[in-house]
PDB file of N, CA and C in Angstrom:
ATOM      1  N   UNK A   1      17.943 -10.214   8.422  1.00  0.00           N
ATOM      2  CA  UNK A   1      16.723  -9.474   8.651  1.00  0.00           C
ATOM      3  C   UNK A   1      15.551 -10.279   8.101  1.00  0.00           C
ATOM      4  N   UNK A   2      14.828 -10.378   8.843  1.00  0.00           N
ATOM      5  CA  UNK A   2      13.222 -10.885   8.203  1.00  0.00           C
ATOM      6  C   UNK A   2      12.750 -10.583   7.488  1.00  0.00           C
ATOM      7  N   UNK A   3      12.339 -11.477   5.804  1.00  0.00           N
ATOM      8  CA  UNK A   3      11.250 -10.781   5.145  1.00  0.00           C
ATOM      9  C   UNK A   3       9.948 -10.369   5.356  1.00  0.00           C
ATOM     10  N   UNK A   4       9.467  -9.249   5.375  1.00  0.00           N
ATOM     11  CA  UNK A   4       7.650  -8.858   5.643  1.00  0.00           C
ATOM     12  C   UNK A   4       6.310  -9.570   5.290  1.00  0.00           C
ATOM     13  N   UNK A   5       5.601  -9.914   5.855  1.00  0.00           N
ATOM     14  CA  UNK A   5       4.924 -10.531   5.930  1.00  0.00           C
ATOM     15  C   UNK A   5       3.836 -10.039   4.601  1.00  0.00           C
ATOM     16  N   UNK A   6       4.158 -10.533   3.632  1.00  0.00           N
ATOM     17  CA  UNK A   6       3.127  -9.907   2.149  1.00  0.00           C
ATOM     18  C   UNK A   6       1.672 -10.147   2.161  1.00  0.00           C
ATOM     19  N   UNK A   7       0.902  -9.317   1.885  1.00  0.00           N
ATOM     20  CA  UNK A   7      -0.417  -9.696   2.332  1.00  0.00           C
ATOM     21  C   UNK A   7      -1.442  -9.178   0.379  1.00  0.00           C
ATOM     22  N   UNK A   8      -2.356 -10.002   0.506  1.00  0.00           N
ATOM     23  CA  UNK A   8      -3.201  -9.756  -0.939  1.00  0.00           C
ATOM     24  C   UNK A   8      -3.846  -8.203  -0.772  1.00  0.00           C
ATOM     25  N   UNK A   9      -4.106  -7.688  -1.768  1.00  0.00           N
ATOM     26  CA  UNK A   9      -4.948  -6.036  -1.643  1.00  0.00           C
ATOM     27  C   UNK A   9      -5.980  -6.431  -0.927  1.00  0.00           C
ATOM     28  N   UNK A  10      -6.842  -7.576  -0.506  1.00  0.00           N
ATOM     29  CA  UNK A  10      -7.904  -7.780   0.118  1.00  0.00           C
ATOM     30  C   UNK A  10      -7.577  -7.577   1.168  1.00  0.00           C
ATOM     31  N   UNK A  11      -6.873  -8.142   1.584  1.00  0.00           N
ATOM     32  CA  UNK A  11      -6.318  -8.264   3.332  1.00  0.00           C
ATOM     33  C   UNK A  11      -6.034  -6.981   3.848  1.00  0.00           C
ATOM     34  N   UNK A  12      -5.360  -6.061   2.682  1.00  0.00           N
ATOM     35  CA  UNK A  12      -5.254  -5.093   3.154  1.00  0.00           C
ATOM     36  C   UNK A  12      -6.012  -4.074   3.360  1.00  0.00           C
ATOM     37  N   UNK A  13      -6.977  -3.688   2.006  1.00  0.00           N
ATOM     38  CA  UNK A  13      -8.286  -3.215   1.762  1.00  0.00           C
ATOM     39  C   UNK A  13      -9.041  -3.058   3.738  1.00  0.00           C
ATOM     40  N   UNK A  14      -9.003  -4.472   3.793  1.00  0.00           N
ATOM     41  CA  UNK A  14     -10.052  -5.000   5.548  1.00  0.00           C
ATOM     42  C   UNK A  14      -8.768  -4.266   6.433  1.00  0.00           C
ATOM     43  N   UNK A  15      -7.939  -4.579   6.461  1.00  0.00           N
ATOM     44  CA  UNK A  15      -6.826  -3.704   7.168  1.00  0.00           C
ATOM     45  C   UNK A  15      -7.059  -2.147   7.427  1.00  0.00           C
ATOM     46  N   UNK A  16      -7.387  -1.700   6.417  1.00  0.00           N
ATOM     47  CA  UNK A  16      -7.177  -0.157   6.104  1.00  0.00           C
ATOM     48  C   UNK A  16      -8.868   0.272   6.685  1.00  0.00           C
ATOM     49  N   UNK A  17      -9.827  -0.356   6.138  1.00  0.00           N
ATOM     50  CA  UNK A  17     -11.186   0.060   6.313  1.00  0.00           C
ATOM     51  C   UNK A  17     -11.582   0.612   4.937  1.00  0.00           C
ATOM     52  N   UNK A  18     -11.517  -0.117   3.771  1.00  0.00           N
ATOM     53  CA  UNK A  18     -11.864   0.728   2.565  1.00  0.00           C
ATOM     54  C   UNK A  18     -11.804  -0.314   1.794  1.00  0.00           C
ATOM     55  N   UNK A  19     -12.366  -0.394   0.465  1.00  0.00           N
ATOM     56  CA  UNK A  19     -12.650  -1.179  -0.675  1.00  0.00           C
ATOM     57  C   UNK A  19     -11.352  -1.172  -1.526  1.00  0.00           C
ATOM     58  N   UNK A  20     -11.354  -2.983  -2.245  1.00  0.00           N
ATOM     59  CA  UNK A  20     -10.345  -2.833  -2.924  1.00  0.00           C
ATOM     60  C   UNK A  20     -10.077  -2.063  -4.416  1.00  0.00           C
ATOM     61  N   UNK A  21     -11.484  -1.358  -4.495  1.00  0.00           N
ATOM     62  CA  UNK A  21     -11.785  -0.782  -5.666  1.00  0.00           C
ATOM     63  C   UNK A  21     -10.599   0.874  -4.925  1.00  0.00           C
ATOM     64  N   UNK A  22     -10.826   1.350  -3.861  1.00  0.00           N
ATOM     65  CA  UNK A  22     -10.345   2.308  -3.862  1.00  0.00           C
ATOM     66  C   UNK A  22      -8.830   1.802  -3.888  1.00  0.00           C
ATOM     67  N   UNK A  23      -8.141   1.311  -3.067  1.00  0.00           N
ATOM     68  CA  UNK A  23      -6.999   0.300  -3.276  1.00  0.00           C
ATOM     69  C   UNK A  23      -6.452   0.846  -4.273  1.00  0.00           C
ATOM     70  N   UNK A  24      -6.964   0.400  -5.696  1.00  0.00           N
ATOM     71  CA  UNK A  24      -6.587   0.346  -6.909  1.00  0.00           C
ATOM     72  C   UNK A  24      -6.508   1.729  -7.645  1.00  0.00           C
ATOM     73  N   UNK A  25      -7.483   2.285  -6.809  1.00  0.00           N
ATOM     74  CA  UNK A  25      -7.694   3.798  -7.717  1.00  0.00           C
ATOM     75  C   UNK A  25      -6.302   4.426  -6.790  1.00  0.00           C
ATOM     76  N   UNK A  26      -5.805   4.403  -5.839  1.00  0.00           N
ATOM     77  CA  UNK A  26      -4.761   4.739  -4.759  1.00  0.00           C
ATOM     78  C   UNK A  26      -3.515   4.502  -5.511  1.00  0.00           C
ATOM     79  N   UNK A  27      -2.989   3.271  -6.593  1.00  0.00           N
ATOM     80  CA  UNK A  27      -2.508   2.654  -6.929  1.00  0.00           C
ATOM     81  C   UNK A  27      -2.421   3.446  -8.769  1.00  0.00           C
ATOM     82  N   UNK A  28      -3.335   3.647  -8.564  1.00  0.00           N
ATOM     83  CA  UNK A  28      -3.489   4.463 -10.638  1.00  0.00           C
ATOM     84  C   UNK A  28      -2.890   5.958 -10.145  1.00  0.00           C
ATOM     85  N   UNK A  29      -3.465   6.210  -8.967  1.00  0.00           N
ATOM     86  CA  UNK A  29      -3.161   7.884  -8.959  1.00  0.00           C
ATOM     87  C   UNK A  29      -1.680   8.237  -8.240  1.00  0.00           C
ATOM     88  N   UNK A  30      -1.022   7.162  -7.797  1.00  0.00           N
ATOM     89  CA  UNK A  30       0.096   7.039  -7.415  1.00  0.00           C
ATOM     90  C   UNK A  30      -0.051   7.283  -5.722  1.00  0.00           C
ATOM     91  N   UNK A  31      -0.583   7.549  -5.422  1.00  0.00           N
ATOM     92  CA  UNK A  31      -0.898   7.253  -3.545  1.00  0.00           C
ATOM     93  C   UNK A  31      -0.033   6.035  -2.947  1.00  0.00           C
ATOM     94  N   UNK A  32      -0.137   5.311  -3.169  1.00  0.00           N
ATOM     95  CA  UNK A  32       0.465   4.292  -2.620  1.00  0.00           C
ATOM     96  C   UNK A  32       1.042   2.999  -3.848  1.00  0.00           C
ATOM     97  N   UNK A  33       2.115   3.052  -3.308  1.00  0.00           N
ATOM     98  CA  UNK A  33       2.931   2.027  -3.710  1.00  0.00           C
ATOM     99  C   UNK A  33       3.141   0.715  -3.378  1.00  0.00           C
ATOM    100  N   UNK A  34       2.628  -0.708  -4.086  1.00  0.00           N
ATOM    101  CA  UNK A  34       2.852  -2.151  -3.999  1.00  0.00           C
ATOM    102  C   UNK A  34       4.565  -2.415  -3.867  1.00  0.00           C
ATOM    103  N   UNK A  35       4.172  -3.103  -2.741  1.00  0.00           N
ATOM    104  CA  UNK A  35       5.784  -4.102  -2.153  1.00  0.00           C
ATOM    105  C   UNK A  35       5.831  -4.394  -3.390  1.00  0.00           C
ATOM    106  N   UNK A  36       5.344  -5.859  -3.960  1.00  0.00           N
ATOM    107  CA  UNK A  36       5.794  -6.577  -4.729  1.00  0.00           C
ATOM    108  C   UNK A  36       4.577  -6.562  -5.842  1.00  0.00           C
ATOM    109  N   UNK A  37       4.565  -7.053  -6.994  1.00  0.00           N
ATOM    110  CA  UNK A  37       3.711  -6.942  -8.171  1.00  0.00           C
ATOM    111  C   UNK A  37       3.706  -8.745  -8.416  1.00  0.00           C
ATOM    112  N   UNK A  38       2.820  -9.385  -8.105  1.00  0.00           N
ATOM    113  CA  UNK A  38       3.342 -10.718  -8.689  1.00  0.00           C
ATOM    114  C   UNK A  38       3.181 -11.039 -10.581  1.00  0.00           C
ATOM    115  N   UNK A  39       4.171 -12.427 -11.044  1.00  0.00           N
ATOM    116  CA  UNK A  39       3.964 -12.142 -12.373  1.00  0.00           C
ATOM    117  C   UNK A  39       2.822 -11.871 -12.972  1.00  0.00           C
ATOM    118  N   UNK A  40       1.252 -12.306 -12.114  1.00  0.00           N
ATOM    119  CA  UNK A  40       0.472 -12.549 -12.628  1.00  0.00           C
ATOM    120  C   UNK A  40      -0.785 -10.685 -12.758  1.00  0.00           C
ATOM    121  N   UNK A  41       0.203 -10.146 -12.450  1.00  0.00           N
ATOM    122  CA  UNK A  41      -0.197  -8.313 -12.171  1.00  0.00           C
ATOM    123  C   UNK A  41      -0.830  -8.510 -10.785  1.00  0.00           C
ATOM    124  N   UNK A  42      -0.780  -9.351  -9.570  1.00  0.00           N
ATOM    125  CA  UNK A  42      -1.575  -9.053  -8.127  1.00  0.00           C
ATOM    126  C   UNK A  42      -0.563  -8.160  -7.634  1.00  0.00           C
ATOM    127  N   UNK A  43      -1.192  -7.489  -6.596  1.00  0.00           N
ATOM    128  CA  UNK A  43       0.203  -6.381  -5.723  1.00  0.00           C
ATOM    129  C   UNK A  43      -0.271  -7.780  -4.083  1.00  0.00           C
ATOM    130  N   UNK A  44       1.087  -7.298  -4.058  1.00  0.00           N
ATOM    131  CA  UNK A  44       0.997  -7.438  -2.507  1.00  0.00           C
ATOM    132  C   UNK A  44       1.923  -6.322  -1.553  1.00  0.00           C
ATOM    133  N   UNK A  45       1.013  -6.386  -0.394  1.00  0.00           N
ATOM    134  CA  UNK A  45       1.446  -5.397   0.488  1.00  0.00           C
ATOM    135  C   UNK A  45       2.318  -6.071   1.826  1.00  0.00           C
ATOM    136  N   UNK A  46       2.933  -4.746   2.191  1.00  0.00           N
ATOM    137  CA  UNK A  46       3.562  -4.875   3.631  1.00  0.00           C
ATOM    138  C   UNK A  46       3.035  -4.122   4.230  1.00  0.00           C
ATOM    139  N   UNK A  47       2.042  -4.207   5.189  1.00  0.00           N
ATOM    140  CA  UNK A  47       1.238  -3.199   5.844  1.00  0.00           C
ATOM    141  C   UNK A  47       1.643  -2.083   6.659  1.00  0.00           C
ATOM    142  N   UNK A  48       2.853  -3.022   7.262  1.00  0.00           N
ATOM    143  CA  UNK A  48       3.836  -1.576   7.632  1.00  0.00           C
ATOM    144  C   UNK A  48       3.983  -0.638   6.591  1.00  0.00           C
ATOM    145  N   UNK A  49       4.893  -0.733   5.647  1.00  0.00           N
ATOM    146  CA  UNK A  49       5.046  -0.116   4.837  1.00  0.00           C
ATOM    147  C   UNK A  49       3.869   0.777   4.191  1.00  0.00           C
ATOM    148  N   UNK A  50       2.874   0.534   3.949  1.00  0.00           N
ATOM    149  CA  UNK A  50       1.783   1.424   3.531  1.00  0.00           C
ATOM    150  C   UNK A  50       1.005   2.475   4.692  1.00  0.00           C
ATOM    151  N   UNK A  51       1.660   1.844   5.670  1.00  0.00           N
ATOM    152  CA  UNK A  51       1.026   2.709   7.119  1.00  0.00           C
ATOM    153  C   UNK A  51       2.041   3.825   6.867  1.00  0.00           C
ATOM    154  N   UNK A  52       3.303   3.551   6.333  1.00  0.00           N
ATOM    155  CA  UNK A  52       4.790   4.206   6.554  1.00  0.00           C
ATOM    156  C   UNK A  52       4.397   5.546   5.905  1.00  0.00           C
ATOM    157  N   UNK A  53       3.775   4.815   4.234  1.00  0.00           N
ATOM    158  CA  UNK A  53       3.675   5.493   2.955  1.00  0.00           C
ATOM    159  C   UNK A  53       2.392   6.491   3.516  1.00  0.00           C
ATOM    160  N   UNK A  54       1.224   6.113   4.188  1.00  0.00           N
ATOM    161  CA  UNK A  54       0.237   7.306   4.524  1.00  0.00           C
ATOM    162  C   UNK A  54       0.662   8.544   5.306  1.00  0.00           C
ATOM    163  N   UNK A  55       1.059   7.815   6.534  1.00  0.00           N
ATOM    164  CA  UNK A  55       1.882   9.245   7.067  1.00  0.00           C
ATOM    165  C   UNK A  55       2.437   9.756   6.392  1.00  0.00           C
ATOM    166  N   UNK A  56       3.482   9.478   5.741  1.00  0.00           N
ATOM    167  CA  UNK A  56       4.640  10.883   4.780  1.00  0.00           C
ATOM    168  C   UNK A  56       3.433  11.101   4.019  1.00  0.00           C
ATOM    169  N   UNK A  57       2.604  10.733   3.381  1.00  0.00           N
ATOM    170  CA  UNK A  57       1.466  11.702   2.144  1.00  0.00           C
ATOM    171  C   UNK A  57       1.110  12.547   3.445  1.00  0.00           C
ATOM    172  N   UNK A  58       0.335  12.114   4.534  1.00  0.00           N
ATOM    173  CA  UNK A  58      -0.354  13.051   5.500  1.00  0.00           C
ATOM    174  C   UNK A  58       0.992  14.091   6.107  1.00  0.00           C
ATOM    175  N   UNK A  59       2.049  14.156   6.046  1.00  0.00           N
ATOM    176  CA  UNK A  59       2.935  14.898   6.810  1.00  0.00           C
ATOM    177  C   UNK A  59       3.088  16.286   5.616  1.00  0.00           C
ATOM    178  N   UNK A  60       2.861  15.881   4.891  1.00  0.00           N
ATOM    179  CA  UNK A  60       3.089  16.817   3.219  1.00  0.00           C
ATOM    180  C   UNK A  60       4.324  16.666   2.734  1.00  0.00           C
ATOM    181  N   UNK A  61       4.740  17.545   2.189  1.00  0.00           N
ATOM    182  CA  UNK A  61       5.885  17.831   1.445  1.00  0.00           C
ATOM    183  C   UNK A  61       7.018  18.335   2.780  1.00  0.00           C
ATOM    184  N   UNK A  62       8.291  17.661   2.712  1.00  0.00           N
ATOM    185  CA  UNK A  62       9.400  17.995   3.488  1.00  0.00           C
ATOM    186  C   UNK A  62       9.840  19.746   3.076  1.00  0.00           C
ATOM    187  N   UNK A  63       9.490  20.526   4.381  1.00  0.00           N
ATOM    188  CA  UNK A  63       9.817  21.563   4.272  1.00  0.00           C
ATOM    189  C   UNK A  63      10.991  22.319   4.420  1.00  0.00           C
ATOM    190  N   UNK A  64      12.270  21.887   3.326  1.00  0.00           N
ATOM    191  CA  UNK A  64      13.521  22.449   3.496  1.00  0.00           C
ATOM    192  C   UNK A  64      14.080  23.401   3.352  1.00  0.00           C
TER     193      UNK A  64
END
């Protein structure tokens, strides 16, 4: 299987339509979750994956 194409919070930030300041506040309040953390504390993203992660927040809570 292919690894995902990791992208900097900037890239993604322009991706999304929003600042990397919110990014980060998304990231403190637990909204969204970083693929990878590099050693140096950068996140990087899989944009799929954060597209994945908005829908389930927007779908709500699984109603079982």
């Amino acid at each position: 299987m292919a690894q995902p194409r990791l992208v900097p919070t900037g890239d993604l930030a322009r991706e999304l339509g929003i600042s990397t300041r919110t990014v980060a506040r998304y990231v403190r309040e637990g909204l969204l979750v970083p693929t990878e953390v590099t050693l140096g504390g950068h996140y990087r993203w899989d944009i799929d994956d954060v597209r994945q992660q908005i829908r389930k927040r927007r779908a709500g809570p699984d109603e079982s």
